[in-house]
PDB file of N, CA and C in Angstrom:
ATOM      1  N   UNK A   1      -3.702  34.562 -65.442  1.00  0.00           N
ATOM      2  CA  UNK A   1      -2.383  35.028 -65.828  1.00  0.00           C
ATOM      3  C   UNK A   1      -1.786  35.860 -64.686  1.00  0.00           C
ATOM      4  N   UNK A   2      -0.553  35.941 -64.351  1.00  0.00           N
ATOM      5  CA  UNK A   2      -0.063  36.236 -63.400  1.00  0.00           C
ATOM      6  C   UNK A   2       0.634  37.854 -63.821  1.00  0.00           C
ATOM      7  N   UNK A   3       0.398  38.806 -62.601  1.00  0.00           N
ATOM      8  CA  UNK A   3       0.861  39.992 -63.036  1.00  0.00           C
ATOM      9  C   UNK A   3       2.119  40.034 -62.635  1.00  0.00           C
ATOM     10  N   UNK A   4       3.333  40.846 -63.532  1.00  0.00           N
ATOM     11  CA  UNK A   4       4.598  40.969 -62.495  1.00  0.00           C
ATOM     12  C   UNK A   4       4.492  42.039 -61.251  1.00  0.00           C
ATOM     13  N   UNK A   5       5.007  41.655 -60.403  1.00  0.00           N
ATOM     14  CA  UNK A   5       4.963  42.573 -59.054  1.00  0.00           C
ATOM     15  C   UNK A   5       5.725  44.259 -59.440  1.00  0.00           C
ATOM     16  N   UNK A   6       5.055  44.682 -59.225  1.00  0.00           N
ATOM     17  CA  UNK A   6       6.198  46.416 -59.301  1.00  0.00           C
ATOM     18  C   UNK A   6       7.990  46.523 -58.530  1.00  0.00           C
ATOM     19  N   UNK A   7       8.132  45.826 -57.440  1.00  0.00           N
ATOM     20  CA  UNK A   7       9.014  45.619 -56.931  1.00  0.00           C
ATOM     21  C   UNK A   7       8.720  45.833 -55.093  1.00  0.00           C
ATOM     22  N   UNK A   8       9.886  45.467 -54.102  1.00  0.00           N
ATOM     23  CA  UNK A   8       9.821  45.609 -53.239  1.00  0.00           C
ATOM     24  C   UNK A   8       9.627  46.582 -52.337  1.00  0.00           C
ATOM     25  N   UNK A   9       8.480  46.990 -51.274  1.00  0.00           N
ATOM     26  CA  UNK A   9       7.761  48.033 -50.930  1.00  0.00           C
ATOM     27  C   UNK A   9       7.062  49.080 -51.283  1.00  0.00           C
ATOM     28  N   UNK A  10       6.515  48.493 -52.889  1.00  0.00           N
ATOM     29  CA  UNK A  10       5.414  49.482 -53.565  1.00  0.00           C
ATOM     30  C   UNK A  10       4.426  48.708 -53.524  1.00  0.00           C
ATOM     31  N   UNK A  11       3.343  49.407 -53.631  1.00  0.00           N
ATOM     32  CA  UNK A  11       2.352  49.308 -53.572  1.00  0.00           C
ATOM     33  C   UNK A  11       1.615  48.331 -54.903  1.00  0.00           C
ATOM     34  N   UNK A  12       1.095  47.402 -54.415  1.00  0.00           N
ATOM     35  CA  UNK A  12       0.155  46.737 -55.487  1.00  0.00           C
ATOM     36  C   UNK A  12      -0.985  46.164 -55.363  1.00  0.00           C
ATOM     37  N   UNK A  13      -1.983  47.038 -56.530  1.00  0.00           N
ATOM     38  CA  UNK A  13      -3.144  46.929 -56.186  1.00  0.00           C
ATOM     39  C   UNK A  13      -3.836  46.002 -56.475  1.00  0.00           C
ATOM     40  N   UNK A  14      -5.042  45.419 -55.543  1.00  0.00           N
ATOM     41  CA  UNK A  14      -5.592  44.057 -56.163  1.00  0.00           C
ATOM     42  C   UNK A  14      -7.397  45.180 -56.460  1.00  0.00           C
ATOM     43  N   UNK A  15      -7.013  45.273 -57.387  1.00  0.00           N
ATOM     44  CA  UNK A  15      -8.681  46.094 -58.064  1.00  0.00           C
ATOM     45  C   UNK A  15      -8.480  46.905 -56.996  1.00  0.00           C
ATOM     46  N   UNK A  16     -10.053  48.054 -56.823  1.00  0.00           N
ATOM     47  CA  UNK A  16      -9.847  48.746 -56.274  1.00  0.00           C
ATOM     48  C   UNK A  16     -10.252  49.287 -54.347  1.00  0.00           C
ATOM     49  N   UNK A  17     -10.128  48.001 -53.985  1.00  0.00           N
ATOM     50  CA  UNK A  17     -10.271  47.310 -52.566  1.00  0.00           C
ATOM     51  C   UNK A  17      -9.526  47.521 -51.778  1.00  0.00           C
ATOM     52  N   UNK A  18      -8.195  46.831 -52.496  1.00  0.00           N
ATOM     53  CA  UNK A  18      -7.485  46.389 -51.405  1.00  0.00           C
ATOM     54  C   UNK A  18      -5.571  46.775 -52.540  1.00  0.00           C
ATOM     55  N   UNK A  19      -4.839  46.993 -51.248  1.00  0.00           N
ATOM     56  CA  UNK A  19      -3.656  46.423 -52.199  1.00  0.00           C
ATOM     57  C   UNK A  19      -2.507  46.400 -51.007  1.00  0.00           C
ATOM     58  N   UNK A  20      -1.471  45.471 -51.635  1.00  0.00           N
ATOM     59  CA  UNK A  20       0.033  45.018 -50.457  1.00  0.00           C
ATOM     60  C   UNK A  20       1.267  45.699 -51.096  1.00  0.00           C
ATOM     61  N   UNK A  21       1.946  44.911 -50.217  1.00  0.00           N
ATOM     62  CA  UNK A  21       3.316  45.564 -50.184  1.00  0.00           C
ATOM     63  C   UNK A  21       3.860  44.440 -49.441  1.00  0.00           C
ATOM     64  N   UNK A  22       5.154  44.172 -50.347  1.00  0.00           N
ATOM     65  CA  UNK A  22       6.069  42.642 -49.852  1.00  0.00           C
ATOM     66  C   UNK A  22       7.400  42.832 -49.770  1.00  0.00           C
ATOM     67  N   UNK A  23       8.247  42.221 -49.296  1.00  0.00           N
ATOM     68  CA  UNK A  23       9.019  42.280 -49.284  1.00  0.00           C
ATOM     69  C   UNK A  23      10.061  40.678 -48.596  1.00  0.00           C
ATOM     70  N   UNK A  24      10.854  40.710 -48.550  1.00  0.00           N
ATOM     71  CA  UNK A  24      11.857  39.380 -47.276  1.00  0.00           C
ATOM     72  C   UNK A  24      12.282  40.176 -46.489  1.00  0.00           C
ATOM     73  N   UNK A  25      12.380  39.415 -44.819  1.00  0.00           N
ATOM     74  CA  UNK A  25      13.060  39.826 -44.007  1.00  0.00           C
ATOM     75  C   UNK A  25      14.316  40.076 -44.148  1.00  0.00           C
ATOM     76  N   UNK A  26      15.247  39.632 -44.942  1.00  0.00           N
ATOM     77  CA  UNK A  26      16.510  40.195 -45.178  1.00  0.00           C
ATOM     78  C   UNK A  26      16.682  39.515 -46.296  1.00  0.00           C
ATOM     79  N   UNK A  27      17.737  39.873 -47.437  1.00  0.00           N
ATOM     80  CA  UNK A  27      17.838  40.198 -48.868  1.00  0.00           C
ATOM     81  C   UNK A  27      18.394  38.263 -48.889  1.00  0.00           C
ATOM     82  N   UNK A  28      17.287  38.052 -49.767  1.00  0.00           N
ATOM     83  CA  UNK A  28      17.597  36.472 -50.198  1.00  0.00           C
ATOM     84  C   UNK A  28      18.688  35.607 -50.527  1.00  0.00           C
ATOM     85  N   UNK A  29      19.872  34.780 -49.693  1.00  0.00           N
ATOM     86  CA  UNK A  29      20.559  33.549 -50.159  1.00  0.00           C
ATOM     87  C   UNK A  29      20.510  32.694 -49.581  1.00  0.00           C
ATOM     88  N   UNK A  30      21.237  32.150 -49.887  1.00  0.00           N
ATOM     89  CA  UNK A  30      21.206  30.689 -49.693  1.00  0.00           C
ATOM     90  C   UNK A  30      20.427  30.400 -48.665  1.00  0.00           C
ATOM     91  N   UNK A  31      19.572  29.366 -48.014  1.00  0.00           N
ATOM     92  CA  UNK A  31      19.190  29.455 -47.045  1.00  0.00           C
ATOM     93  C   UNK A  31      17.439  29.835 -46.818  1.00  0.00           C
ATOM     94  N   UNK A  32      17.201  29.585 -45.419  1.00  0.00           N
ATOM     95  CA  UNK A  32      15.587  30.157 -45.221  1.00  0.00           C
ATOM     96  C   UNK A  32      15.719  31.816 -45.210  1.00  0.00           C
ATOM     97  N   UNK A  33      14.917  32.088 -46.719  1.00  0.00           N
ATOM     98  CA  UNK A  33      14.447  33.841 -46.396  1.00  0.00           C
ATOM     99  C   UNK A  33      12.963  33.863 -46.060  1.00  0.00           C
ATOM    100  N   UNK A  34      12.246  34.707 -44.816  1.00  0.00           N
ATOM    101  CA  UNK A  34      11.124  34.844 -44.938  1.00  0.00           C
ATOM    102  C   UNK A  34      10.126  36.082 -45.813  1.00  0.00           C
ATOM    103  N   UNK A  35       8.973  35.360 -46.506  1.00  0.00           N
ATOM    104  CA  UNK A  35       8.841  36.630 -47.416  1.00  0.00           C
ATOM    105  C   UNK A  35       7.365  37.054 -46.575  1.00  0.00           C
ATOM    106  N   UNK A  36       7.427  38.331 -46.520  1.00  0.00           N
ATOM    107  CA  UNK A  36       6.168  39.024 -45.456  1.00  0.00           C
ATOM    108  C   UNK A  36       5.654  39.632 -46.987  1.00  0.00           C
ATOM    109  N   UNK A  37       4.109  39.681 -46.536  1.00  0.00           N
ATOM    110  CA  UNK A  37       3.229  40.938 -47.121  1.00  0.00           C
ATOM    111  C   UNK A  37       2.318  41.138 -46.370  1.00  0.00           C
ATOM    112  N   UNK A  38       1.825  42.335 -46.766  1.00  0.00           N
ATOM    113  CA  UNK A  38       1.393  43.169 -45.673  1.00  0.00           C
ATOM    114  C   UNK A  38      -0.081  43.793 -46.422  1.00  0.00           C
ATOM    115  N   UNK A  39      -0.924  43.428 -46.306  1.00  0.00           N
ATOM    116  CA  UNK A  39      -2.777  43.702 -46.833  1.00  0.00           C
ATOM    117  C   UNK A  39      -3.048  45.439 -46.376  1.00  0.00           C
ATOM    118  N   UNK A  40      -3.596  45.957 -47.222  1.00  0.00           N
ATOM    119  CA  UNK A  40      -4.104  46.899 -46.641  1.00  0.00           C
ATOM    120  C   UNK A  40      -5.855  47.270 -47.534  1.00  0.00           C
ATOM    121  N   UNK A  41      -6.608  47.878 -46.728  1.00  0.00           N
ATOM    122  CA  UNK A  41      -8.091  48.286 -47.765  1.00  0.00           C
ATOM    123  C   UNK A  41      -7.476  49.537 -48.563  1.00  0.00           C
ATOM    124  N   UNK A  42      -8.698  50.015 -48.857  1.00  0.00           N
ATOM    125  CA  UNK A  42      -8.395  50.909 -50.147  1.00  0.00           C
ATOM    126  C   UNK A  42      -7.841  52.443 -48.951  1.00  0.00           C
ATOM    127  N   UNK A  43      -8.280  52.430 -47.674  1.00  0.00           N
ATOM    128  CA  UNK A  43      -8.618  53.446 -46.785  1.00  0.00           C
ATOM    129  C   UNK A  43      -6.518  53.631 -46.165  1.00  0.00           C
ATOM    130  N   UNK A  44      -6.110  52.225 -46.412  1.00  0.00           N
ATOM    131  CA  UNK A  44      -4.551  52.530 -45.871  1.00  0.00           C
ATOM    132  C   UNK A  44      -4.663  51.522 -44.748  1.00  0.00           C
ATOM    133  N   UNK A  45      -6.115  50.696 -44.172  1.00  0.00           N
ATOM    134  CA  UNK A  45      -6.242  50.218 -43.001  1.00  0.00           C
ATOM    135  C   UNK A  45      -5.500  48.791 -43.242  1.00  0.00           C
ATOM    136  N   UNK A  46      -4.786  48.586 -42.168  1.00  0.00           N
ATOM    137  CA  UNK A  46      -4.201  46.967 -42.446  1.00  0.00           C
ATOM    138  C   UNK A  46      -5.927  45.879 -42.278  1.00  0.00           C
ATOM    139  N   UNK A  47      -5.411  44.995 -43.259  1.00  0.00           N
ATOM    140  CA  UNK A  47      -6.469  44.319 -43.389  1.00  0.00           C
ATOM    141  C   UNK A  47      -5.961  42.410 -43.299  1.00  0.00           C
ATOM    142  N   UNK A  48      -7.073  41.939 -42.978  1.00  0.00           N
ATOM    143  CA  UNK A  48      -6.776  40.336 -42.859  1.00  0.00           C
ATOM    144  C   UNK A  48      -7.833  39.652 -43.761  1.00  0.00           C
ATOM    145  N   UNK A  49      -8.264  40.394 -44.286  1.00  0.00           N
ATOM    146  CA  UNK A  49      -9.482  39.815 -45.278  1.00  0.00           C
ATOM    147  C   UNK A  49      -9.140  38.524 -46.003  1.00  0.00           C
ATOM    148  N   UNK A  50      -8.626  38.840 -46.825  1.00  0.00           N
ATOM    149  CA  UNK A  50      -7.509  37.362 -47.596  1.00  0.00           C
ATOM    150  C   UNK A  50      -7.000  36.236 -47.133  1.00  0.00           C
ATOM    151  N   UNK A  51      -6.691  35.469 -47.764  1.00  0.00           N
ATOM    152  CA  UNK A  51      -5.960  34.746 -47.683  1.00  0.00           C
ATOM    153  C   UNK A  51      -5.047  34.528 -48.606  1.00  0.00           C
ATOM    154  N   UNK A  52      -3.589  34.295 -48.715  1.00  0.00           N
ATOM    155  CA  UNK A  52      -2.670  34.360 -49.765  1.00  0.00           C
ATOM    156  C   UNK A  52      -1.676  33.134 -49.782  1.00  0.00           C
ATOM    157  N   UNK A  53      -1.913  32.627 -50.909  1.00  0.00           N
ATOM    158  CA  UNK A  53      -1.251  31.082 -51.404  1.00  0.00           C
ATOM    159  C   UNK A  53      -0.093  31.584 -51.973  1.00  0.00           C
ATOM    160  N   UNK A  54       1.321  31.044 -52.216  1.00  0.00           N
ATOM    161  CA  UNK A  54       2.008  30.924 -52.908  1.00  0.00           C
ATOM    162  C   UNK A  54       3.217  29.976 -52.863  1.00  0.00           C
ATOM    163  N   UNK A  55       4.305  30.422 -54.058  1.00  0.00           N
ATOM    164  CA  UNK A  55       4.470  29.339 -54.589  1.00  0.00           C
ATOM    165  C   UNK A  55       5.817  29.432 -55.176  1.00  0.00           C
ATOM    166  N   UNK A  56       7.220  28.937 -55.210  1.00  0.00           N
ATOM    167  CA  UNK A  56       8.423  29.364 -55.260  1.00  0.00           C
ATOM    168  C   UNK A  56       9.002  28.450 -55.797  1.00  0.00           C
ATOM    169  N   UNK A  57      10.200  28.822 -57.103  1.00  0.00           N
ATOM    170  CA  UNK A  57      10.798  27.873 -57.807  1.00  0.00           C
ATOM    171  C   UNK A  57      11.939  28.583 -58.933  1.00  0.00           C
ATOM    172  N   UNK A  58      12.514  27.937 -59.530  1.00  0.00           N
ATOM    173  CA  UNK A  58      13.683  28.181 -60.193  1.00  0.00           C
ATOM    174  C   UNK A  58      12.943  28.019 -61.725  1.00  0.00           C
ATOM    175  N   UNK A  59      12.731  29.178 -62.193  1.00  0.00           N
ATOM    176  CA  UNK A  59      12.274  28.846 -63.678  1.00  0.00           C
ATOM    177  C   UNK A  59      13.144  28.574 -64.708  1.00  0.00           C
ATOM    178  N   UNK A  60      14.544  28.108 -64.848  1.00  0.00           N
ATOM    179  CA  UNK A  60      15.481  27.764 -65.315  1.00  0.00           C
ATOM    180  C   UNK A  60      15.436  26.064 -65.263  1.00  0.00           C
ATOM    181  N   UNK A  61      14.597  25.487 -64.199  1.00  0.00           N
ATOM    182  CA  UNK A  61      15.027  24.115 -63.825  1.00  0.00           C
ATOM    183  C   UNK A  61      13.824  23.879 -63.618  1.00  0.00           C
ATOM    184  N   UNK A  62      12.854  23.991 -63.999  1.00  0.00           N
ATOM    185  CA  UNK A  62      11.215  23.529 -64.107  1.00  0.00           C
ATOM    186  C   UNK A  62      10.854  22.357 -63.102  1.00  0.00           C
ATOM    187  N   UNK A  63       9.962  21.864 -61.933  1.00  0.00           N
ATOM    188  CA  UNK A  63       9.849  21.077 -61.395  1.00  0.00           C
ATOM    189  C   UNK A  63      10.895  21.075 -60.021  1.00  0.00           C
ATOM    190  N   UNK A  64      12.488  21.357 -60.592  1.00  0.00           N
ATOM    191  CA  UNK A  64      13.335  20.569 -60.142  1.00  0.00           C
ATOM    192  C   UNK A  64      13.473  20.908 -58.235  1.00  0.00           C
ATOM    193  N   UNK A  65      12.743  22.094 -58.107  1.00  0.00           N
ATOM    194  CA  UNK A  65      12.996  23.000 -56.652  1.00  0.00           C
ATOM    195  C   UNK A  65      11.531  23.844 -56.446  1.00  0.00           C
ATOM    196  N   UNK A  66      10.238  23.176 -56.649  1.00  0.00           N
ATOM    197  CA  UNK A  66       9.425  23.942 -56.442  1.00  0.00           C
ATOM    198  C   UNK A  66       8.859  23.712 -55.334  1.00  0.00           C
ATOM    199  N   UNK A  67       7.834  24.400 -54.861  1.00  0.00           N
ATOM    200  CA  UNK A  67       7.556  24.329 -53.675  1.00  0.00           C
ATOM    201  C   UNK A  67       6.316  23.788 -53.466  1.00  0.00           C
ATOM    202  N   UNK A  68       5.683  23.404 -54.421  1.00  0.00           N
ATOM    203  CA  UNK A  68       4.211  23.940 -54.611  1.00  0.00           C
ATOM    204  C   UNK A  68       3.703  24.704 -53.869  1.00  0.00           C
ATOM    205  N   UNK A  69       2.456  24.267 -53.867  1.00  0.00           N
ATOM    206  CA  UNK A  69       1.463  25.395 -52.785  1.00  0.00           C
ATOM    207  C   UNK A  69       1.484  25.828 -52.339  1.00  0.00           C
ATOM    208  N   UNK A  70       1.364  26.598 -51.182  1.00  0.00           N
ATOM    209  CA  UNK A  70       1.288  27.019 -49.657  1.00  0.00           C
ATOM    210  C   UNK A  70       0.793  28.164 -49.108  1.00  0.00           C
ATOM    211  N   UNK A  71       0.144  27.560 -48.323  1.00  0.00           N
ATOM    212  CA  UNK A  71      -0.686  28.781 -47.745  1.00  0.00           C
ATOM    213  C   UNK A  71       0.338  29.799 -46.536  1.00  0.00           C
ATOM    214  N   UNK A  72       0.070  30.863 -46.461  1.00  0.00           N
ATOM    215  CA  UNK A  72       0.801  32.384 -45.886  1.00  0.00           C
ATOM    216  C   UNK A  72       0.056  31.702 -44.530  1.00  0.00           C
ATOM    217  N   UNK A  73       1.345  32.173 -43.666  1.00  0.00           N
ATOM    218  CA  UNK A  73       1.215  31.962 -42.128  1.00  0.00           C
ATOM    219  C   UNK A  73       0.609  33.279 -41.585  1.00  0.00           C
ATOM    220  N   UNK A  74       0.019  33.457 -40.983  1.00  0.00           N
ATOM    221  CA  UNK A  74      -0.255  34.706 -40.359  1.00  0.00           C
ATOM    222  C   UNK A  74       0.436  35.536 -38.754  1.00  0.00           C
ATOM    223  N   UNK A  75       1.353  36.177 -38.939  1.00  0.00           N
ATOM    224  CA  UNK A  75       1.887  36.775 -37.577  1.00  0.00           C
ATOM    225  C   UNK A  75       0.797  38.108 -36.017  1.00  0.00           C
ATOM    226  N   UNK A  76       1.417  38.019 -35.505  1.00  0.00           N
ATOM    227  CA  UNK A  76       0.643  38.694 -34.302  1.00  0.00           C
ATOM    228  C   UNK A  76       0.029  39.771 -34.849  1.00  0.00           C
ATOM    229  N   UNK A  77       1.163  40.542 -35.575  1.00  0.00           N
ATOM    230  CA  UNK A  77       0.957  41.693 -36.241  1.00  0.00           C
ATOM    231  C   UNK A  77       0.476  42.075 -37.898  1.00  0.00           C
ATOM    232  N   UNK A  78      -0.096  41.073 -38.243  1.00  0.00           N
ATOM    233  CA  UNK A  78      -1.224  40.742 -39.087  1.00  0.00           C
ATOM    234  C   UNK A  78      -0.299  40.739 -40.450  1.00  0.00           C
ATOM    235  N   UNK A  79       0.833  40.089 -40.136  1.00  0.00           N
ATOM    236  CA  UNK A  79       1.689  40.174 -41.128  1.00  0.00           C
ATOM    237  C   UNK A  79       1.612  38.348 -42.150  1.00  0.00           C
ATOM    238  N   UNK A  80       1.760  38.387 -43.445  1.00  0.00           N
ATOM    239  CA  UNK A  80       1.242  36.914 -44.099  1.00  0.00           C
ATOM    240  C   UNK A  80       2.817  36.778 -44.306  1.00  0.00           C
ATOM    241  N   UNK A  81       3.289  35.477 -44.009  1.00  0.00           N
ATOM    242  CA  UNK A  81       4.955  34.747 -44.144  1.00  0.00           C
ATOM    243  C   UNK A  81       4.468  34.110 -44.498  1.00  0.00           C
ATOM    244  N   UNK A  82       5.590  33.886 -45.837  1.00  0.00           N
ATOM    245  CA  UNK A  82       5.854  32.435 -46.096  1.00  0.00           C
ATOM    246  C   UNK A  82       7.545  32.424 -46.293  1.00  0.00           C
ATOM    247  N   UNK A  83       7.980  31.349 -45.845  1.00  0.00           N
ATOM    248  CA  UNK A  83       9.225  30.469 -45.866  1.00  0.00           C
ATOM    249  C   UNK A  83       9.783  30.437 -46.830  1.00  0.00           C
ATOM    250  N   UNK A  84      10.820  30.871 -47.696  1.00  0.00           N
ATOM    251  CA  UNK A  84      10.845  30.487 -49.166  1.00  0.00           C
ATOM    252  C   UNK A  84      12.900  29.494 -49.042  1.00  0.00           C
ATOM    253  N   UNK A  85      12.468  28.549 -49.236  1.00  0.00           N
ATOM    254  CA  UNK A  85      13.730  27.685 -48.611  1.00  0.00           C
ATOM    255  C   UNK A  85      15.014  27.832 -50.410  1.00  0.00           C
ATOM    256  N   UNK A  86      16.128  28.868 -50.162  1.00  0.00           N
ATOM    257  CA  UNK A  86      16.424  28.995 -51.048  1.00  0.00           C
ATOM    258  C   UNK A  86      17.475  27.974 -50.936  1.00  0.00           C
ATOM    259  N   UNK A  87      17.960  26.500 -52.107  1.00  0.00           N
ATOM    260  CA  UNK A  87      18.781  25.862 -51.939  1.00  0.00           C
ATOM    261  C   UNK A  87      19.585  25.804 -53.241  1.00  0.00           C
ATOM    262  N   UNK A  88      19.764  26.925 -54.045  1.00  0.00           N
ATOM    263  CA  UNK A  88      20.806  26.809 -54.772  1.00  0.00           C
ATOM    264  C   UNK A  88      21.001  28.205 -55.536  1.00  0.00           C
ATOM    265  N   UNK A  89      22.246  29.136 -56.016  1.00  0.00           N
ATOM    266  CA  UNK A  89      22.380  29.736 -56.300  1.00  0.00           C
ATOM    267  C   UNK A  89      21.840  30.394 -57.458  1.00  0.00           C
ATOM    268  N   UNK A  90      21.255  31.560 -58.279  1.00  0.00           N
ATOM    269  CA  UNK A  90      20.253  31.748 -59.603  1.00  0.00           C
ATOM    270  C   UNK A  90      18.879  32.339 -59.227  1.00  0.00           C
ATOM    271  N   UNK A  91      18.708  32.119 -60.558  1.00  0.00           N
ATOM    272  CA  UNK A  91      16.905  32.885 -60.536  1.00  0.00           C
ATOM    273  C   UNK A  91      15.865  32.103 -59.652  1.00  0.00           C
ATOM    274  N   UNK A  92      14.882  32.832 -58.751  1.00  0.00           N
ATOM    275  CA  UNK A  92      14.275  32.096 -58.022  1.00  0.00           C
ATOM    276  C   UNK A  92      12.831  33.246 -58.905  1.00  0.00           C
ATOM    277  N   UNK A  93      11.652  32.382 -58.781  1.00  0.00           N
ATOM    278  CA  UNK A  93      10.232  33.002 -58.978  1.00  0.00           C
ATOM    279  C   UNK A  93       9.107  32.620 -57.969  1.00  0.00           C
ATOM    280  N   UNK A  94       8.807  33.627 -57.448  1.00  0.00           N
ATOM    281  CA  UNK A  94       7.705  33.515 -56.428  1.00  0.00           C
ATOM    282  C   UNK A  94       6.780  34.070 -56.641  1.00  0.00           C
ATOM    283  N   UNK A  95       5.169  33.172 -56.762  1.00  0.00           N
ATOM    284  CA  UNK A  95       3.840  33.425 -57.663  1.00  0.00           C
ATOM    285  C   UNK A  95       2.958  33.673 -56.385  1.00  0.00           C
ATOM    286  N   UNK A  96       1.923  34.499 -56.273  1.00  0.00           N
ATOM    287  CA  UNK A  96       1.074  34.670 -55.387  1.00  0.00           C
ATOM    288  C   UNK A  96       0.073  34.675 -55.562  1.00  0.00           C
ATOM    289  N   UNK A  97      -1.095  33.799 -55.228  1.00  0.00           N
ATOM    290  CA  UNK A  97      -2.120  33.501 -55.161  1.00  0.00           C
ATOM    291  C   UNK A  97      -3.279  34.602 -54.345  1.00  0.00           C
ATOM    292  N   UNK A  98      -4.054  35.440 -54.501  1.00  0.00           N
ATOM    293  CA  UNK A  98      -4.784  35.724 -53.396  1.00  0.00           C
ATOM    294  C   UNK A  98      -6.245  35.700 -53.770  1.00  0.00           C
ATOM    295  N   UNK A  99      -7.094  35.056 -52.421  1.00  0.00           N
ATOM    296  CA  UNK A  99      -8.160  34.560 -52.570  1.00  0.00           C
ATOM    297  C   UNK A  99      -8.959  35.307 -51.683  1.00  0.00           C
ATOM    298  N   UNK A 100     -10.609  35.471 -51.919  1.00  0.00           N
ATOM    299  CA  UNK A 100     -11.231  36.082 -51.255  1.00  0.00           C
ATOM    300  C   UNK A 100     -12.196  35.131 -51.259  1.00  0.00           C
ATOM    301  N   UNK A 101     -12.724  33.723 -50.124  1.00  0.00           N
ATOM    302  CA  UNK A 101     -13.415  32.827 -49.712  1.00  0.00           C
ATOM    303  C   UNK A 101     -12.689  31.855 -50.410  1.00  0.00           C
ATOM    304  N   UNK A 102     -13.389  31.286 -51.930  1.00  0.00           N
ATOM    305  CA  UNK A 102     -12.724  30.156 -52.451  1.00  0.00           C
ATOM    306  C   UNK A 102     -12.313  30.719 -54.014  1.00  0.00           C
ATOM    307  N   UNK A 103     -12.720  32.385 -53.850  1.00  0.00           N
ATOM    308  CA  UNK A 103     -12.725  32.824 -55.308  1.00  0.00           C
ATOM    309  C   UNK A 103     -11.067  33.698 -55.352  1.00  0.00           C
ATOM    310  N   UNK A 104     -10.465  33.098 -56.446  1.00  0.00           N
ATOM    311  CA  UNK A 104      -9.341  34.003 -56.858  1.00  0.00           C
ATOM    312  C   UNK A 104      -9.500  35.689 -57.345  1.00  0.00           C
ATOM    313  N   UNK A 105      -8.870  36.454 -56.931  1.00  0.00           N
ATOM    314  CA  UNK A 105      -8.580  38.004 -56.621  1.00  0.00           C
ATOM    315  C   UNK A 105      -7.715  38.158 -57.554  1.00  0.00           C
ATOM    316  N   UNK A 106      -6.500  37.352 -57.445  1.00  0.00           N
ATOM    317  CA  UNK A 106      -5.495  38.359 -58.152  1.00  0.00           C
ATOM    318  C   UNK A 106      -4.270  37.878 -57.867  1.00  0.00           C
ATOM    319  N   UNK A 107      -3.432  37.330 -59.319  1.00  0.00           N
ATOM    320  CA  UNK A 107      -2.196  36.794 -59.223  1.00  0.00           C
ATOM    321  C   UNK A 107      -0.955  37.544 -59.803  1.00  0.00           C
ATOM    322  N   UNK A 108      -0.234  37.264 -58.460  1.00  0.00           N
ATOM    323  CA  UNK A 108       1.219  38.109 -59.285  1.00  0.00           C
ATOM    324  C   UNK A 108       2.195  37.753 -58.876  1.00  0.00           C
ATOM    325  N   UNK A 109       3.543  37.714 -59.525  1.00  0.00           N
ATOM    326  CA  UNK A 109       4.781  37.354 -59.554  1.00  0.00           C
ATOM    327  C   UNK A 109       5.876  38.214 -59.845  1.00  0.00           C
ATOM    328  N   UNK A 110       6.542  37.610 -58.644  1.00  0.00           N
ATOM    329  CA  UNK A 110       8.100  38.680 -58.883  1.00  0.00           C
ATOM    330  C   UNK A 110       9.526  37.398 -58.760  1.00  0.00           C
ATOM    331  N   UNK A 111      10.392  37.623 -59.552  1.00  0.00           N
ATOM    332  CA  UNK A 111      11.992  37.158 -59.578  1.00  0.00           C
ATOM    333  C   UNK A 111      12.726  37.694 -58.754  1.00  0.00           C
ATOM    334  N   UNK A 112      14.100  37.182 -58.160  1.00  0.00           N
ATOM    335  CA  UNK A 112      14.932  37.786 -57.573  1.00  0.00           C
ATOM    336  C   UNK A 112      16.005  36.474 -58.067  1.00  0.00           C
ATOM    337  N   UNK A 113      17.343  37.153 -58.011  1.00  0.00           N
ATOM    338  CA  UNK A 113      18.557  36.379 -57.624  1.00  0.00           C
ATOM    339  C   UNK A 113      19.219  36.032 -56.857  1.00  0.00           C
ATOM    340  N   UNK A 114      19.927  35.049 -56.144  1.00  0.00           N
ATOM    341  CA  UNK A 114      20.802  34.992 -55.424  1.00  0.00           C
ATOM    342  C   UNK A 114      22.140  34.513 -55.770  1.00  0.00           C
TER     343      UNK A 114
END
């Protein structure tokens, strides 16, 4: 079951390990927004431990704009992107997967509008 996210640049914890903080490079329309999160251990240390799947779609229109899968790109600065290709105006939902080897950690989801 998927947790809802607290919102953009708080803190969320995956048990008591590890926890992120997400956000988009700039405030979502139309168009490619990139969505960053950012790992940290329990200590504040940025971490790369994970790996993080997710997954973007219009829950109003089921199927009709999803993205499936996808695995988080990783940047220089140990930052996880993913692409979220917004192509139509409304509720968008983006689900996050995070895995530690092949075992699931901890799922959560946040909405936004455009």
């Amino acid at each position: 079951m998927y947790n809802t996210l607290p919102g953009y640049g708080k803190k969320c914890w995956i048990g008591e390990n590890y926890y992120f903080i997400y956000k988009f490079d700039r405030p979502p329309k139309i168009g490619t927004a990139i969505l960053k999160v950012q790992l940290f251990d329990k200590k504040g240390k940025r971490s790369t431990d994970l790996s993080i799947l997710g997954n973007y779609s219009m829950p109003s229109m089921k199927g009709a704009h999803d993205s499936g899968e996808q695995s988080f790109k990783m940047n220089k600065k140990a930052d996880y992107l993913l692409p979220v290709n917004i192509v139509m105006p409304g509720e968008w939902e983006v689900k996050l997967t995070f895995m530690n080897g092949k075992k699931i950690i901890y799922l959560g989801k946040f909405r936004f509008n455009v």
